[in-house]
Protein backbone atom coordinates (compact mmCIF):
# COMPACT_ATOMS: atom_id res chain seq x y z
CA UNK A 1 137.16 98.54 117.67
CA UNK A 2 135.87 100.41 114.38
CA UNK A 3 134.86 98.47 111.83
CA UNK A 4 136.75 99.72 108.58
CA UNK A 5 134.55 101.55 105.79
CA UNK A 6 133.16 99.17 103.54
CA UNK A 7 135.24 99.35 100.17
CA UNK A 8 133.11 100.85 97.15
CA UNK A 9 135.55 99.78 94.32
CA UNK A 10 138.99 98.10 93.87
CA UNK A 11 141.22 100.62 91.38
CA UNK A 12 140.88 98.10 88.71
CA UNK A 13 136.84 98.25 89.32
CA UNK A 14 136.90 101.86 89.19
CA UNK A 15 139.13 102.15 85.71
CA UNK A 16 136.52 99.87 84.26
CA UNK A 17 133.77 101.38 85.16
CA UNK A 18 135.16 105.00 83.73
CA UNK A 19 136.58 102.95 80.53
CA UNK A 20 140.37 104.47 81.64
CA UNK A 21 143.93 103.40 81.75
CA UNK A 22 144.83 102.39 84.92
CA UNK A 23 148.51 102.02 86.16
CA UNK A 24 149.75 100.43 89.48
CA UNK A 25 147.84 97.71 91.73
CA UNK A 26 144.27 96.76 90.26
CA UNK A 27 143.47 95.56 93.85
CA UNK A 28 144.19 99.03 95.61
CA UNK A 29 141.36 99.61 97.78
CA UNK A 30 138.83 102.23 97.16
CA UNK A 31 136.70 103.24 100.70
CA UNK A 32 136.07 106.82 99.83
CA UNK A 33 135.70 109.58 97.10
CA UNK A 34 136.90 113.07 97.56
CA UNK A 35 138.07 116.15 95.58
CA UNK A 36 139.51 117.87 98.16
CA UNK A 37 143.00 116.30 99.30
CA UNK A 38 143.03 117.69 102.78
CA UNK A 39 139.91 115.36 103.07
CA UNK A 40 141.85 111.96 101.77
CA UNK A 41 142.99 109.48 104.14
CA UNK A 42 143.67 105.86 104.15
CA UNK A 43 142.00 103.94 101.24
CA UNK A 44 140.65 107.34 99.48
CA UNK A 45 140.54 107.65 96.01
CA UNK A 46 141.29 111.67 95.40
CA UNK A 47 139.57 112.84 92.45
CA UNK A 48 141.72 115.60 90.69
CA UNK A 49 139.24 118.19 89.25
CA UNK A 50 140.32 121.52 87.88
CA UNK A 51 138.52 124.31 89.59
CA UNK A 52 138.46 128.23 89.08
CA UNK A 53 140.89 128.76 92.09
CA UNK A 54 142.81 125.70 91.93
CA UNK A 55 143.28 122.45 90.35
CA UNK A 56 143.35 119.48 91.75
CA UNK A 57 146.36 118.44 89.46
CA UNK A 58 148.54 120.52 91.82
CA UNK A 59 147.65 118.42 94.99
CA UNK A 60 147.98 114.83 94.03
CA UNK A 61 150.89 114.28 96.14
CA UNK A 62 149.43 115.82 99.17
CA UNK A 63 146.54 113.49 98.68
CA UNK A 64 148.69 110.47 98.64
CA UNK A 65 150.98 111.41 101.43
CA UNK A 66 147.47 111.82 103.79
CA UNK A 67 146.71 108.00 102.80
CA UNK A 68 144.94 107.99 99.56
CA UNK A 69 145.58 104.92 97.67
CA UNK A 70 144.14 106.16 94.23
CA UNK A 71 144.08 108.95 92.04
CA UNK A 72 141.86 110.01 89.26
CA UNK A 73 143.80 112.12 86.91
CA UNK A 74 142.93 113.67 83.79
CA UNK A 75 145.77 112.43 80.64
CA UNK A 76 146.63 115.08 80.13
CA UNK A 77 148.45 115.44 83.50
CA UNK A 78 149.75 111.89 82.98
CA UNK A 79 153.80 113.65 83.65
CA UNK A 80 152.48 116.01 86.83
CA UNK A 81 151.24 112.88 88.07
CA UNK A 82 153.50 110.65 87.02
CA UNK A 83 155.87 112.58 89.22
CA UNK A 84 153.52 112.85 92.13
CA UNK A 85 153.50 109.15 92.31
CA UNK A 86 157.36 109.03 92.38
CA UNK A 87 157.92 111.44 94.87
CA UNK A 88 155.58 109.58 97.24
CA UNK A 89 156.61 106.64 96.84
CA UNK A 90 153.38 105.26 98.11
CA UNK A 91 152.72 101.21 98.43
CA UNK A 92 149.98 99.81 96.18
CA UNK A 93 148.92 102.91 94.60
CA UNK A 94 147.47 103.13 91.55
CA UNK A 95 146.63 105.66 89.43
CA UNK A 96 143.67 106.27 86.90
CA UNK A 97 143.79 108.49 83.57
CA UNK A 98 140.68 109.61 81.95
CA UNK A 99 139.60 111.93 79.51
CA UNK A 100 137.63 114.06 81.79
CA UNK A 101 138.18 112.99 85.89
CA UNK A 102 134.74 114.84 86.26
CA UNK A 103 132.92 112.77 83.98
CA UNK A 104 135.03 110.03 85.56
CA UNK A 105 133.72 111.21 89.07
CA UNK A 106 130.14 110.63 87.50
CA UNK A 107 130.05 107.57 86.22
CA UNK A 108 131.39 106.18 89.36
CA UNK A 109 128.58 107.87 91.49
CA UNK A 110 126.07 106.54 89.06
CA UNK A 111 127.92 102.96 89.24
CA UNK A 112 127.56 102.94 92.47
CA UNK A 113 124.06 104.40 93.02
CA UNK A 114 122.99 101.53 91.08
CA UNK A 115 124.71 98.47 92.87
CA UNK A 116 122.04 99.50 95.30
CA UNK A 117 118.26 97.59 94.19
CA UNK A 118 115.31 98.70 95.96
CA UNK A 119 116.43 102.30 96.68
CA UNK A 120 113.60 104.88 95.92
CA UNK A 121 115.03 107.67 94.39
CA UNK A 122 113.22 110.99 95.41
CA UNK A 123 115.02 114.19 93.46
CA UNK A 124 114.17 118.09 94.34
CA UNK A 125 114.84 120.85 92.21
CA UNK A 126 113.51 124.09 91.33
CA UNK A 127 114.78 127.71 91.29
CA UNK A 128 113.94 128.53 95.13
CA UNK A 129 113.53 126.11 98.18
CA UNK A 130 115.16 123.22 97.22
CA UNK A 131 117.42 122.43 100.49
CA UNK A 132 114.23 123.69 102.58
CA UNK A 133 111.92 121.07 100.73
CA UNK A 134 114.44 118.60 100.54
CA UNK A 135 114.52 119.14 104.55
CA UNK A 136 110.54 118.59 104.77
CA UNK A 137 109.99 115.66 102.57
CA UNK A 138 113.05 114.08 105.14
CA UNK A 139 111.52 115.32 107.61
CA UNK A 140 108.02 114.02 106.66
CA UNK A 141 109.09 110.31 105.57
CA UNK A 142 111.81 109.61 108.39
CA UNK A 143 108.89 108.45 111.04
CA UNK A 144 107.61 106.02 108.60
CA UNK A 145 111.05 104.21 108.28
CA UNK A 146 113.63 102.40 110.02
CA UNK A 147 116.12 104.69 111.95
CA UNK A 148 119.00 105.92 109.32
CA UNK A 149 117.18 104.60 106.19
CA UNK A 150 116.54 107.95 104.65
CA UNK A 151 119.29 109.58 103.43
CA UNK A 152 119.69 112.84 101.59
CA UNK A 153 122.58 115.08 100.62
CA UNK A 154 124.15 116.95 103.18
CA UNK A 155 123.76 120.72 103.41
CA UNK A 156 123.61 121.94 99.59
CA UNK A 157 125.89 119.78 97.59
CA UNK A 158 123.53 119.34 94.35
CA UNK A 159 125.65 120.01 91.32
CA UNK A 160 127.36 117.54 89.31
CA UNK A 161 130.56 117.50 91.70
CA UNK A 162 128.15 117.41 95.31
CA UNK A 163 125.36 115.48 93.93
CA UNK A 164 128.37 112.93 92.57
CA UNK A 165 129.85 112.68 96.39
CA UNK A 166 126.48 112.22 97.88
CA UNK A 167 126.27 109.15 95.90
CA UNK A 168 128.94 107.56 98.20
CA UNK A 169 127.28 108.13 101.31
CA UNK A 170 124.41 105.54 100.45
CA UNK A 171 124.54 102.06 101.38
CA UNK A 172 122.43 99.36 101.78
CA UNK A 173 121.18 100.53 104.83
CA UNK A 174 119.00 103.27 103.37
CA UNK A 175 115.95 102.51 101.62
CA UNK A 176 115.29 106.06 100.48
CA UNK A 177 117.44 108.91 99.14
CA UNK A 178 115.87 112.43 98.92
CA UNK A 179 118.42 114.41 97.10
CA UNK A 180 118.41 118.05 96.19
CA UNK A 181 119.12 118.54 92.38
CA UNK A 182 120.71 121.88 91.17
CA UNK A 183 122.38 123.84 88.43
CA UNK A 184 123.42 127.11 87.09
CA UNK A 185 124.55 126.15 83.24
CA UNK A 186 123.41 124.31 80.29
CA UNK A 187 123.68 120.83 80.56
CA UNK A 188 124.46 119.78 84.10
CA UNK A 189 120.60 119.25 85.27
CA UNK A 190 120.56 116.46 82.39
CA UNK A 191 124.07 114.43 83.69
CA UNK A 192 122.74 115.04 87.29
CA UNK A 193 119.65 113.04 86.16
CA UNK A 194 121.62 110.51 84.39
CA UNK A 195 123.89 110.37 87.92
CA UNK A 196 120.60 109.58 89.87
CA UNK A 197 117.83 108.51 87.98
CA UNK A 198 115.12 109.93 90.12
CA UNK A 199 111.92 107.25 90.72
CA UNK A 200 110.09 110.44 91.92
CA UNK A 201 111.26 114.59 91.24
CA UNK A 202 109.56 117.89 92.68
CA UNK A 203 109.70 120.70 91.09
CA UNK A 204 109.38 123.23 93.82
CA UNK A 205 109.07 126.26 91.24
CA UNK A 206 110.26 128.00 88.17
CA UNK A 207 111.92 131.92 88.92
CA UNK A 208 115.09 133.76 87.50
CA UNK A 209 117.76 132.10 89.98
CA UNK A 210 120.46 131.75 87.58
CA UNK A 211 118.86 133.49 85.31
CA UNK A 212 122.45 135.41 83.96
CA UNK A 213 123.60 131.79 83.21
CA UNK A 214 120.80 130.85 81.07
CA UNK A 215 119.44 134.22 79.78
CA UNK A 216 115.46 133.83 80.59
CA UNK A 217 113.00 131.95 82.45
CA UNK A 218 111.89 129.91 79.89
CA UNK A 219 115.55 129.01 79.37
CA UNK A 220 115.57 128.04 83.13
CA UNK A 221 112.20 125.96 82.70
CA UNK A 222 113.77 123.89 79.80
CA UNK A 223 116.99 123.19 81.81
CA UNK A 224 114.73 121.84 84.85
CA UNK A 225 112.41 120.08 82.89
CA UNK A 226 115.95 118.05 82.22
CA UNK A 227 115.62 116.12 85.47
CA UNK A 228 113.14 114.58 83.59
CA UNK A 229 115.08 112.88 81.03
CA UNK A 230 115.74 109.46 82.81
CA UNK A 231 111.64 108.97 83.03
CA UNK A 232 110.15 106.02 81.07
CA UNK A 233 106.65 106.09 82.20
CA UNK A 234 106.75 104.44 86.02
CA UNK A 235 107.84 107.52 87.21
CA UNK A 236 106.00 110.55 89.48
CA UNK A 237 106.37 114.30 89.12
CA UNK A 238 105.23 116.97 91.90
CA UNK A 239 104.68 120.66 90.41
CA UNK A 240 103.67 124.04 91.70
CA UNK A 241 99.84 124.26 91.12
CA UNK A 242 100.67 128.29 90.73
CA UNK A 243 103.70 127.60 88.22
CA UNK A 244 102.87 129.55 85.04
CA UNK A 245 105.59 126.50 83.25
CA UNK A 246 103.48 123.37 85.17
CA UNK A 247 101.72 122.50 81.59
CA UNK A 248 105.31 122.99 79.87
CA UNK A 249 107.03 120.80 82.50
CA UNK A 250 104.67 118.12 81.72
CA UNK A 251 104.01 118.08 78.29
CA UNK A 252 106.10 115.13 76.21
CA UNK A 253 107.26 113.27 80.00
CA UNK A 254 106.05 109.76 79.99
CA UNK A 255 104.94 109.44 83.85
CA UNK A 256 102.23 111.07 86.56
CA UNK A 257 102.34 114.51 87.33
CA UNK A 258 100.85 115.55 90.54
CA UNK A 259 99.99 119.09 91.64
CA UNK A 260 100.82 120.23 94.32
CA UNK A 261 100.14 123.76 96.83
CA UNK A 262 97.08 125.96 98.61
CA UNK A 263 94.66 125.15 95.89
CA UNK A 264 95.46 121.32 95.25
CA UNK A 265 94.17 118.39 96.70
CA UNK A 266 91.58 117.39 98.80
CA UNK A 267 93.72 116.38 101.89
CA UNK A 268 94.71 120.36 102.42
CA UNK A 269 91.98 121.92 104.32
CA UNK A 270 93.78 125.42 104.85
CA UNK A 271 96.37 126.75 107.01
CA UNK A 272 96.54 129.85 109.23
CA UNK A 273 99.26 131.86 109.47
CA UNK A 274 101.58 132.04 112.97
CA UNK A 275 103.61 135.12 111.62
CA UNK A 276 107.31 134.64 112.27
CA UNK A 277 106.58 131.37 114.04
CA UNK A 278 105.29 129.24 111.28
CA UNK A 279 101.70 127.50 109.89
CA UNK A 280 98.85 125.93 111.97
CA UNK A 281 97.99 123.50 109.02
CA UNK A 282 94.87 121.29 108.42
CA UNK A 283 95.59 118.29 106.45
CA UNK A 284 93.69 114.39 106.84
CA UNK A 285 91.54 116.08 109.57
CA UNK A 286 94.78 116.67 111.30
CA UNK A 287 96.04 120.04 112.82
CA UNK A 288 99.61 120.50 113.53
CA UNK A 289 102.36 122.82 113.40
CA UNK A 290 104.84 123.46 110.61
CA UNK A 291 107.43 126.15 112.14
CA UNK A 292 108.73 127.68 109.10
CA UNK A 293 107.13 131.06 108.36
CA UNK A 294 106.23 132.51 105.21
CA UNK A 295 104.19 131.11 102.21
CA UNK A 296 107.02 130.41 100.33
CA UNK A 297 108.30 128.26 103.29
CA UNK A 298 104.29 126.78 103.33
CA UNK A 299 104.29 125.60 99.82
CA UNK A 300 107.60 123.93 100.45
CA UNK A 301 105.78 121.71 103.23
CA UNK A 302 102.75 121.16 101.31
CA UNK A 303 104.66 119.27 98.43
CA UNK A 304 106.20 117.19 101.36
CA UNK A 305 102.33 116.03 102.10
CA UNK A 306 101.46 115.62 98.88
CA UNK A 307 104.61 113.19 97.96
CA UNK A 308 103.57 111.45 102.22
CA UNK A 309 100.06 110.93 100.61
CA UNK A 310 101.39 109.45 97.43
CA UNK A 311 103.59 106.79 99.24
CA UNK A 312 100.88 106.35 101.33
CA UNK A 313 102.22 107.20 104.81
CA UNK A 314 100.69 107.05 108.20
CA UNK A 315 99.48 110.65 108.23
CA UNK A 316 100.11 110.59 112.32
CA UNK A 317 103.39 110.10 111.47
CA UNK A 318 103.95 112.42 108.49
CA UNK A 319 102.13 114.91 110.52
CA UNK A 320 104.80 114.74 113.37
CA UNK A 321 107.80 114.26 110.95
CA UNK A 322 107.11 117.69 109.28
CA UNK A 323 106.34 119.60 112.67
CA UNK A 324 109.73 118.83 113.83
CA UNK A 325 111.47 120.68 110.99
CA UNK A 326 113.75 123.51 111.85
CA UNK A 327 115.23 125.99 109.56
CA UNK A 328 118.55 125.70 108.16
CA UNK A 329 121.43 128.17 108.34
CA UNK A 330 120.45 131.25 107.09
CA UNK A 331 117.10 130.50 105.87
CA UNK A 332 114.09 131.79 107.73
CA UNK A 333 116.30 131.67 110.94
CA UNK A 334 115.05 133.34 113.44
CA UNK A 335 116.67 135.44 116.26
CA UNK A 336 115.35 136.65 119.53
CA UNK A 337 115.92 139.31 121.99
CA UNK A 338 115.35 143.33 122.40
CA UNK A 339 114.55 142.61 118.82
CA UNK A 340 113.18 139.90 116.45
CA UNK A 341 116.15 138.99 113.99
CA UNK A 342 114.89 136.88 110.39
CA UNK A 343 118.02 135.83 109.22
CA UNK A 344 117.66 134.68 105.86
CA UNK A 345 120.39 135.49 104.12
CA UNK A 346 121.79 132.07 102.59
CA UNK A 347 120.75 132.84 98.99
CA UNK A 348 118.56 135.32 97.11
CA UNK A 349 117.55 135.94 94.22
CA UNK A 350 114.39 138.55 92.83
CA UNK A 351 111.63 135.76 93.61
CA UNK A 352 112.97 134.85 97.34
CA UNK A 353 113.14 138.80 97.86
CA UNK A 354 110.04 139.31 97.34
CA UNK A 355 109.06 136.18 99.34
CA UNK A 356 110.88 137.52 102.18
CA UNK A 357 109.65 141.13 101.83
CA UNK A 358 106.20 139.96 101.66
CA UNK A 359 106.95 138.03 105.05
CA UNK A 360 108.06 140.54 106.78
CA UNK A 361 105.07 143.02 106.11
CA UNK A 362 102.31 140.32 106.75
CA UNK A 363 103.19 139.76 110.40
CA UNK A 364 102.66 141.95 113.41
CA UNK A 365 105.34 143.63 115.26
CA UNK A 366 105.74 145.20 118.68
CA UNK A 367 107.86 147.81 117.02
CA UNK A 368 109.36 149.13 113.43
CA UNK A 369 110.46 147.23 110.34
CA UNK A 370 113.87 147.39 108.77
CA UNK A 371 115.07 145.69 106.31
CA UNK A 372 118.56 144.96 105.05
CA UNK A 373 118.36 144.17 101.51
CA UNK A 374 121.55 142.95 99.96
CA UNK A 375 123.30 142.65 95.90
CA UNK A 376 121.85 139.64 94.51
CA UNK A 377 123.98 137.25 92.31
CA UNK A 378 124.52 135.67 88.93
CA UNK A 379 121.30 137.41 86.82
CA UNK A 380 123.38 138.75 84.28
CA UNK A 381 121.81 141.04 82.28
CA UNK A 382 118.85 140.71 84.25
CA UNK A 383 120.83 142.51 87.31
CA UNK A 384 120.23 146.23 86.83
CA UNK A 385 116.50 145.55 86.10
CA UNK A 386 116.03 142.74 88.70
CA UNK A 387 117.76 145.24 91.42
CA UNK A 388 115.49 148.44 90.74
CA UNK A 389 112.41 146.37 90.60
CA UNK A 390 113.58 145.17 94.57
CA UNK A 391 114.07 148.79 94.81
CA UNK A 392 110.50 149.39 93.83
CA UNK A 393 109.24 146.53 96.06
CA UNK A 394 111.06 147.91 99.01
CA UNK A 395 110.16 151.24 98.35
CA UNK A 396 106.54 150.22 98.69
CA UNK A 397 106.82 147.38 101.47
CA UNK A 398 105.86 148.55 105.17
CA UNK A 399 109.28 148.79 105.99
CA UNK A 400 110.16 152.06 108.69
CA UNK A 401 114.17 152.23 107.24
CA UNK A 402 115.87 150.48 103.89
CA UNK A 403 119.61 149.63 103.99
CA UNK A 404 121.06 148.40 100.87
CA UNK A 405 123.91 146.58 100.80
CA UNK A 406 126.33 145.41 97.97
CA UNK A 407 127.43 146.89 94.46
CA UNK A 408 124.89 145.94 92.91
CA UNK A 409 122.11 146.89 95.57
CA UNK A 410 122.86 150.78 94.42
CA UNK A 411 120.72 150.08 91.38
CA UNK A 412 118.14 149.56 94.28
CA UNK A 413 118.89 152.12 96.63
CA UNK A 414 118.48 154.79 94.16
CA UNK A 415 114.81 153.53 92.65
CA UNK A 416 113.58 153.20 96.70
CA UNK A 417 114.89 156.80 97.41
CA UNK A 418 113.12 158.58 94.76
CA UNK A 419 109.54 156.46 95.83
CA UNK A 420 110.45 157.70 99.54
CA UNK A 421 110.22 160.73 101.23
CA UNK A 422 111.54 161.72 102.94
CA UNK A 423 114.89 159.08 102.18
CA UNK A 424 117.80 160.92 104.17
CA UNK A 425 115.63 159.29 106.93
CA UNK A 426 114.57 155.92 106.05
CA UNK A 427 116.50 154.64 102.83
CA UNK A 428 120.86 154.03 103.23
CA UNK A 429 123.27 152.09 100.86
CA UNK A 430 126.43 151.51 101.54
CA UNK A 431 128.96 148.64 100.55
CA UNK A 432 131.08 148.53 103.67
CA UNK A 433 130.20 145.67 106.55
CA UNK A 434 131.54 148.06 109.05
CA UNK A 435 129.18 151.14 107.93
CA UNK A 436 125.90 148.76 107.72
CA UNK A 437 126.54 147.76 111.36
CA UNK A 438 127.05 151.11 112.56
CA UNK A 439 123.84 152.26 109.94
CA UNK A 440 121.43 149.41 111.72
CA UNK A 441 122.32 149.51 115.20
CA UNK A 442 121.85 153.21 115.07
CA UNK A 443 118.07 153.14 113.60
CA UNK A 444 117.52 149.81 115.44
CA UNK A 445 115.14 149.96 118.77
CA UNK A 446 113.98 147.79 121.11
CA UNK A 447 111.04 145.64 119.42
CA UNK A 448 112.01 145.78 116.16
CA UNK A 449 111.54 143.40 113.50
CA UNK A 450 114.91 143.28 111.57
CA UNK A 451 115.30 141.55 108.13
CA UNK A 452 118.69 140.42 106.53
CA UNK A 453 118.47 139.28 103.15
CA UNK A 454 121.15 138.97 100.46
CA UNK A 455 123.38 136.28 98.10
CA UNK A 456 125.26 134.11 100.36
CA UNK A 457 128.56 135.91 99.04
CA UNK A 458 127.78 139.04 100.93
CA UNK A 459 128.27 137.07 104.21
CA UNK A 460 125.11 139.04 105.84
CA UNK A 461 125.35 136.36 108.83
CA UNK A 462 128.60 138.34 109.93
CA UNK A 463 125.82 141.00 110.18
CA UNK A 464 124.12 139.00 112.78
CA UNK A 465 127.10 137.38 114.69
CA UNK A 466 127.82 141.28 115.49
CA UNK A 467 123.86 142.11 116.58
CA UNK A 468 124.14 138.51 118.65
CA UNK A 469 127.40 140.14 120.47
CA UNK A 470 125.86 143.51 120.67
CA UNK A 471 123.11 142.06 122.67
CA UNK A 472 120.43 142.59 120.44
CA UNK A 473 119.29 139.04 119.84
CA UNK A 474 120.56 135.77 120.68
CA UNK A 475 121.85 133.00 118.38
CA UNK A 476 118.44 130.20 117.37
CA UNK A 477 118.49 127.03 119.47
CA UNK A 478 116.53 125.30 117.14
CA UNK A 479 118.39 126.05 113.52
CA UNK A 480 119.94 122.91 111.93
């Protein structure tokens, strides 16, 4: 028989901790926290949150009638749900108004993060590799702990909503939390501090992702050096030994900052390069593998050593932890067949282009190169510039044939054809999923080396599926 989910707050709890009116039973339950009411079930408490497709407002009842016991509504809904209450008719409900249900949302997650003592709080931000590094530092520690005591966010869910509803998932159980910290406005990397309170934050790099939210990099570096806020002194920082904002991230923080990367440290003793299959590193007089290629993907594994050596772990152990890492969905995945597949095409942005680009040209292949370079999102007014400077790159990478992809990749397209000659042959743009496919498969040759990279919302990984049925590569066995 299951043992029932432990309950996180009754309503009454819940209202007091968000300073709310609260209306129905105080003693209703609360087991779980979700925003999305096909999620609730018995015991839930369904957060309503409005949203840029749809508000949450609109689904209170369908959140009740699949079990949830509590809602979190904003007041001024307090008639919608009101009437979603009535209609449903549902026993020992209660319902919660706030101000702001998100803010609500937060102070709960924070509530509850701290009801947990003795929880080290590890936090990883930065404008590129975050979920990768989060991955390695798990990776790294989990050896050196009791089975299911390290916990970390699932997938990407870092903002002040996912970050908020990771919060839930810990229990007493886990003795560390490495959570993946991210934003893309003003503000939210300073409440997602104040949600978690980090003991101990890396600060995997500054670039220009999200750089059309906040207008510059030096805009971005002030927003990140936010997740510092919460620090009184006791606290440890990890920072790119190559980032031109490390002396700007550390200046005015009460607490240790610790450099990390290729020229840090005296437990790094160098790493050589295994092309598409990862590192051969030498670290503690130890030499293992760490099979995720590129030196973006490197760095990423070095700052999960250099937080291992600062909590003092068996280096046996961190050593094995890292070398069993596998790539993600979509980032440095790759494919194999009649042709070598990178599929990397989760996020991008002009610094994780360039990372990939760079890749791609340093290993050795049996045949050509071609590279499918896709729009790039939210950089604002940085877009047209950020696209014909990946034009330029392209243009002078070792790539055989170019395909752009996207709107916005045209800005690219037309820089990389006027650098190459001649381009009817080796540079194509198009914006149509259907034309790319027929564009790549007929260029595309046994032994190839093919590159996808593009913003997650130009679904490249349909891209692949097709190549996977086509026979050209098959699906990763070892992707996570």
């Amino acid at each position: 028989m299951t043992e029932p989910k432990r309950i996180l707050f009754s309503a009454g709890e819940a209202a007091g901790v968000i300073g709310a009116a609260c209306r129905g039973s105080l003693e209703a339950p609360i087991r779980a926290v979700v925003v999305d009411s096909r999620k609730a079930d018995s015991d839930s408490l369904f957060v309503a949150l409005p949203g840029e497709r749809a508000d949450g407002h609109d689904f209170m009842e369908d959140a009740l009638g699949r079990g949830a016991k509590v809602v979190l509504a904003a007041v001024a809904q307090k008639e919608k749900a009101l009437r979603a209450f009535a209609s449903s008719a549902v026993p020992d409900a209660c319902l919660i108004l706030a101000d702001s249900p998100l803010r609500g949302l937060q102070a709960l997650a924070r509530e509850h993060r701290r009801r947990l003592k003795g929880l080290v709080r590890i936090g990883v931000t930065g404008s590129s590799g975050k979920t990768t590094t989060k991955e390695c530092i798990a990776a790294a520690l989990r050896p050196s702990y009791p089975s299911g005591a390290v916990a970390m966010n699932k997938g990407n869910l870092n903002s002040d909503i996912g970050l908020s509803l990771s919060m839930f998932d810990l229990d007493e159980t886990h003795v560390l939390g490495v959570f993946e910290m991210g934003m893309n406005r003003r503000g939210e990397m300073k409440e997602l501090a104040a949600i978690y309170e980090p003991d101990i934050v890396v600060v995997t790099n500054i670039g220009s992702a999200h750089i059309g939210m906040i207008g510059s990099r030096e805009g971005i570096a002030a927003e990140k050096k936010m997740v510092f806020s919460r620090f009184d002194g006791g606290q440890t920082a990890f920072v790119w030994d190559e980032d031109p904002f490390k002396d700007f991230l550390a200046r005015g923080v009460p607490g240790r900052f610790v450099e990390f990367g290729t020229k840090s440290g005296k437990d790094f003793e160098g790493a050589e390069s295994l092309g598409l299959r990862g590192w051969a590193i030498r670290w503690k007089a130890r030499r293992f593998v760490f099979p995720l290629p590129g030196r973006h993907n490197l760095l990423n594994g070095l700052a999960a050593l250099a937080l291992a050596a600062e909590l003092h772990m068996d280096p046996s152990l961190t050593a094995k932890g890292l070398s069993s890492v596998r790539p993600l969905f979509g980032r440095s995945e790759l494919l194999t067949g009649r042709v070598e597949l990178l599929k990397d095409c989760y996020n991008a942005n002009p610094d994780s282009m360039a990372a990939a680009i760079d890749l791609c040209d340093s290993v050795q292949t049996k045949g050509r190169r071609l590279y499918v370079l896709g729009s790039m999102r939210e950089l604002g007014a940085e877009s047209l510039a950020s696209h014909k400077a990946l034009g330029r790159k392209a243009a002078e990478s070792k790539a055989d044939v170019l395909f752009f992809f996207g709107e916005e990749a045209e800005a690219s397209y037309e820089t990389a054809k006027q650098l190459r000659a001649p381009a009817e042959e080796s540079c194509f743009h198009t914006t149509a999923m259907d034309e790319l496919y027929r564009l790549v498969t007929t260029q595309l040759r046994d032994g190839d080396l093919l590159l996808l990279k593009a913003s997650r919302g130009l679904a490249l990984e349909l891209l692949a599926d097709r190549l996977v049925e086509a026979g050209f590569a098959q699906e990763s066995d070892n992707a996570s």
